[in-house]
N, C-alpha and C. Protein backbone atom coordinates (compact mmCIF):
# COMPACT_ATOMS: atom_id res chain seq x y z
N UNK A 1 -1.71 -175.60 -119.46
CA UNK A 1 -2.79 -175.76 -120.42
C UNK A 1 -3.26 -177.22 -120.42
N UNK A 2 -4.26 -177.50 -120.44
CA UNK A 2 -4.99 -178.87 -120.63
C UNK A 2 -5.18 -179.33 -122.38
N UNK A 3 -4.54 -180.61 -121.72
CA UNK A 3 -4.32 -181.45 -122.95
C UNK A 3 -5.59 -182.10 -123.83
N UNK A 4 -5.99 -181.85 -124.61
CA UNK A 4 -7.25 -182.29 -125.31
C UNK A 4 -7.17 -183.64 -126.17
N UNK A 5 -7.31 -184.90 -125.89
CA UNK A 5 -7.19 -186.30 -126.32
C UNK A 5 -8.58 -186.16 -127.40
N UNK A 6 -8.12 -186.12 -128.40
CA UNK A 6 -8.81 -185.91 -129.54
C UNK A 6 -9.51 -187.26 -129.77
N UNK A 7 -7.90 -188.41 -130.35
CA UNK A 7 -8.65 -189.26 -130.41
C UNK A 7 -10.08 -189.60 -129.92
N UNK A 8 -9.93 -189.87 -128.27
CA UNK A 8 -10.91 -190.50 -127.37
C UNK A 8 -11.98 -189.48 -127.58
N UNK A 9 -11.70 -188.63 -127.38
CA UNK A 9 -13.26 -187.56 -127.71
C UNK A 9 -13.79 -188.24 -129.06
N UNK A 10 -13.03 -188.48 -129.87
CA UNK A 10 -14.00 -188.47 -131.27
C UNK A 10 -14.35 -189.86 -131.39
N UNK A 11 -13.45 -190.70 -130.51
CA UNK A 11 -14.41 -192.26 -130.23
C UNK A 11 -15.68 -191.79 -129.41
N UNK A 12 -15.92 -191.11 -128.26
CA UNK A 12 -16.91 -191.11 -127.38
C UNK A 12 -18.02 -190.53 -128.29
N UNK A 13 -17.99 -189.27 -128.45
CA UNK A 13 -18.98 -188.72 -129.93
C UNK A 13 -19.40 -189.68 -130.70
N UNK A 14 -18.51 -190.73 -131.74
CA UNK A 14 -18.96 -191.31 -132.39
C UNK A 14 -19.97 -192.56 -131.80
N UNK A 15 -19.36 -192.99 -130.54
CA UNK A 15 -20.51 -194.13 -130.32
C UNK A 15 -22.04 -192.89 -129.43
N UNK A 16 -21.76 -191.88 -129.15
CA UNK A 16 -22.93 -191.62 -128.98
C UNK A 16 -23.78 -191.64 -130.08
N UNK A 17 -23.42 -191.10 -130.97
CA UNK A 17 -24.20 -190.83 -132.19
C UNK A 17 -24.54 -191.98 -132.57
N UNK A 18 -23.89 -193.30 -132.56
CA UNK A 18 -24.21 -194.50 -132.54
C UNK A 18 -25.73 -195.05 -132.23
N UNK A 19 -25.33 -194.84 -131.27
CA UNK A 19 -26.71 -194.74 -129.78
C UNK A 19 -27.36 -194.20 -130.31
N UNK A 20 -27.80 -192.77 -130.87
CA UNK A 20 -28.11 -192.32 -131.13
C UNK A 20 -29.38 -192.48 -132.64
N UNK A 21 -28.19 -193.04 -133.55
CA UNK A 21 -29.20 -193.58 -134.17
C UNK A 21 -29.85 -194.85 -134.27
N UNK A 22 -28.94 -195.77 -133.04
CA UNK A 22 -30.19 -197.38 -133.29
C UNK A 22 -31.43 -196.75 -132.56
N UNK A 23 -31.32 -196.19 -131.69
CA UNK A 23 -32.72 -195.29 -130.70
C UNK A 23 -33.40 -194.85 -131.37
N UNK A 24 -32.98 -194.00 -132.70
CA UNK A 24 -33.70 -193.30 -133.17
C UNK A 24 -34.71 -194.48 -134.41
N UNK A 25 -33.63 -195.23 -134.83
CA UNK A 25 -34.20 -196.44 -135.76
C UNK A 25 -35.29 -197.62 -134.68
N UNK A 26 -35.15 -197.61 -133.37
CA UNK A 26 -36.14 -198.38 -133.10
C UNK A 26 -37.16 -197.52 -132.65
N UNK A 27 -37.28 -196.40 -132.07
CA UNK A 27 -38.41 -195.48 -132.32
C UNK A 27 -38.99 -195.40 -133.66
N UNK A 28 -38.57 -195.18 -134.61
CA UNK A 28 -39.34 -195.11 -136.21
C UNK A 28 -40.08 -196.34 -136.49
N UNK A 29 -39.40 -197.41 -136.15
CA UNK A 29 -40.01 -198.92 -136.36
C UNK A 29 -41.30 -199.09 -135.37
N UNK A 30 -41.23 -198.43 -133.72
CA UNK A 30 -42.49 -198.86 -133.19
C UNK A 30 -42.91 -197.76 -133.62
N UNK A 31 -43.01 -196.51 -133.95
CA UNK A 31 -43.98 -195.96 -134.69
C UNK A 31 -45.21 -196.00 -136.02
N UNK A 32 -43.54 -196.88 -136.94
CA UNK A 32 -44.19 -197.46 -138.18
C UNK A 32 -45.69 -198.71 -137.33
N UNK A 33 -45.28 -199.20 -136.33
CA UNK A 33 -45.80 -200.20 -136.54
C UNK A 33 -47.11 -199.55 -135.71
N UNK A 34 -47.37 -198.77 -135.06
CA UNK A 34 -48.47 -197.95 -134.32
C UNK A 34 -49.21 -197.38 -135.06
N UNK A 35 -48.48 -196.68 -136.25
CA UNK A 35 -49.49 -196.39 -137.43
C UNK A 35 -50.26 -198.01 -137.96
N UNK A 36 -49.61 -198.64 -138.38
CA UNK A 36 -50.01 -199.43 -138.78
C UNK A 36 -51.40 -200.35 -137.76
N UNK A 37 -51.59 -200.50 -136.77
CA UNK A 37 -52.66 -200.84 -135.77
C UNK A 37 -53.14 -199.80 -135.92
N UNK A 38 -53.24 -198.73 -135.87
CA UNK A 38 -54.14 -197.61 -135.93
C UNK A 38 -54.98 -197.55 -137.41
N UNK A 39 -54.33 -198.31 -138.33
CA UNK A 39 -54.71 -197.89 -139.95
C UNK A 39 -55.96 -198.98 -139.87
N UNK A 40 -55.65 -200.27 -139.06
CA UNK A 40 -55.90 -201.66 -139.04
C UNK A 40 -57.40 -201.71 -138.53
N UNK A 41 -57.10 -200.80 -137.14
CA UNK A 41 -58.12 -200.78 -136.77
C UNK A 41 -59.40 -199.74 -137.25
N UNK A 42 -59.09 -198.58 -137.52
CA UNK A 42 -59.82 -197.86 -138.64
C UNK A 42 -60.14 -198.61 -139.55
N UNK A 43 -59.83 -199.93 -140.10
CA UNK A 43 -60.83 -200.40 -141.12
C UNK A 43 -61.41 -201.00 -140.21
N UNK A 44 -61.08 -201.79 -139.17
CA UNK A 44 -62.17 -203.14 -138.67
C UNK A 44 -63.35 -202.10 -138.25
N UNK A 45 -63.04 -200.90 -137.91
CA UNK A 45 -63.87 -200.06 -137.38
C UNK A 45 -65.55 -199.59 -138.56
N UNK A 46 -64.51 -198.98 -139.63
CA UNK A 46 -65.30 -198.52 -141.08
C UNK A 46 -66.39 -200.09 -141.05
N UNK A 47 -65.75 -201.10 -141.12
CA UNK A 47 -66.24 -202.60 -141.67
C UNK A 47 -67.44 -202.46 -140.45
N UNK A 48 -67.06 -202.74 -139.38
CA UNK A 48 -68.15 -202.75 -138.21
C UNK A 48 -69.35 -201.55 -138.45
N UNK A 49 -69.21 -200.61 -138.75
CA UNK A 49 -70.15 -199.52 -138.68
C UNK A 49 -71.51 -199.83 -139.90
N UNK A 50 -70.22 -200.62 -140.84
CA UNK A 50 -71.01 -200.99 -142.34
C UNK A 50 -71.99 -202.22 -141.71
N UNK A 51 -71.78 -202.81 -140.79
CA UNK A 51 -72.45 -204.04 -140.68
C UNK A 51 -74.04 -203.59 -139.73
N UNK A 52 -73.75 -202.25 -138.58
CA UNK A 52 -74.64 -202.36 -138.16
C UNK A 52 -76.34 -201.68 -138.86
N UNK A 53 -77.23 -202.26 -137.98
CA UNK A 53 -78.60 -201.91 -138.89
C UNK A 53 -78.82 -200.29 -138.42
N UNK A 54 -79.44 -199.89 -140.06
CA UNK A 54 -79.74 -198.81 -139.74
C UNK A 54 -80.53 -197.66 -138.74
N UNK A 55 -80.12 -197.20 -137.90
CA UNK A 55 -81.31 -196.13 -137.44
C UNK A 55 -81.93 -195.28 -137.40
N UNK A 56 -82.94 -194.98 -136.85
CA UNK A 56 -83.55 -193.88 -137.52
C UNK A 56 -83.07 -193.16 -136.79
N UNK A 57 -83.37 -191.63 -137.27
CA UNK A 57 -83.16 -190.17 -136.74
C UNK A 57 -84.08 -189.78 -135.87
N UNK A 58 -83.58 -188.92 -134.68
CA UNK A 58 -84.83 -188.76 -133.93
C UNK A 58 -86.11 -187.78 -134.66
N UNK A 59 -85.35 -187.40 -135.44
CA UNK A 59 -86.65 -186.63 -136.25
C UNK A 59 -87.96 -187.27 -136.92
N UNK A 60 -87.16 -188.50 -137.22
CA UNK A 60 -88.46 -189.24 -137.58
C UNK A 60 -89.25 -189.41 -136.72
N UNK A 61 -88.77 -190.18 -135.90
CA UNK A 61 -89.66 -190.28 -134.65
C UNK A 61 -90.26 -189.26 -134.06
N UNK A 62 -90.11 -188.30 -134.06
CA UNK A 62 -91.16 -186.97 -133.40
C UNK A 62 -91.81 -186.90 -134.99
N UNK A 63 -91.62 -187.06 -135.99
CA UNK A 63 -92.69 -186.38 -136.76
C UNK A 63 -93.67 -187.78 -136.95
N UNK A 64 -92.99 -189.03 -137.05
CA UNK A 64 -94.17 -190.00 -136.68
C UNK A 64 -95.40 -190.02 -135.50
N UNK A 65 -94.88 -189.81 -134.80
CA UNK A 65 -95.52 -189.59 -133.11
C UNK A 65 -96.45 -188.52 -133.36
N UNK A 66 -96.07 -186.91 -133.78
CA UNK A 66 -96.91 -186.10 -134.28
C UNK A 66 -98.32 -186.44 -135.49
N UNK A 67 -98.38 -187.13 -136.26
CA UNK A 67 -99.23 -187.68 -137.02
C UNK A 67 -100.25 -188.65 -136.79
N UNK A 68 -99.71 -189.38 -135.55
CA UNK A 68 -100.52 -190.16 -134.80
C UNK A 68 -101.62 -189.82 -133.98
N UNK A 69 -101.06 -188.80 -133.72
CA UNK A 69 -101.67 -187.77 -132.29
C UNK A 69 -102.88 -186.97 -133.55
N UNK A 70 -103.00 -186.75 -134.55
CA UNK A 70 -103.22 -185.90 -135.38
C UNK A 70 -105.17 -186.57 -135.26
């Protein structure tokens, strides 16, 4: 029968899980921080859109053009 070294198994397990969770804690952190450039840039974005001048619709323009012609 084969001898099962408990100890060492439950050291090896435990540092995986180890591993396991700094990996998992520095994945959450560059995530946090990807949301965060993404949030960042959605405003510079909102802000930019606010700044540019308005345009018209092409509808205007064909019903201007039509009246001219008139």
């Amino acid at each position: 029968m084969v001898e099962i070294d408990i100890s060492s198994d439950l050291e090896a397990v435990t540092e995986q899980i180890q591993k396991g969770v700094e990996e998992l804690q520095e994945l959450d952190g560059k995530r946090h921080q990807l949301a965060q450039q993404i949030q960042n840039l959605n405003g510079i974005a909102m802000y930019l859109r606010g700044k540019e001048p308005p345009q018209e619709s092409e509808d205007t323009e064909v019903l201007e053009g039509t009246n001219k012609e008139s």
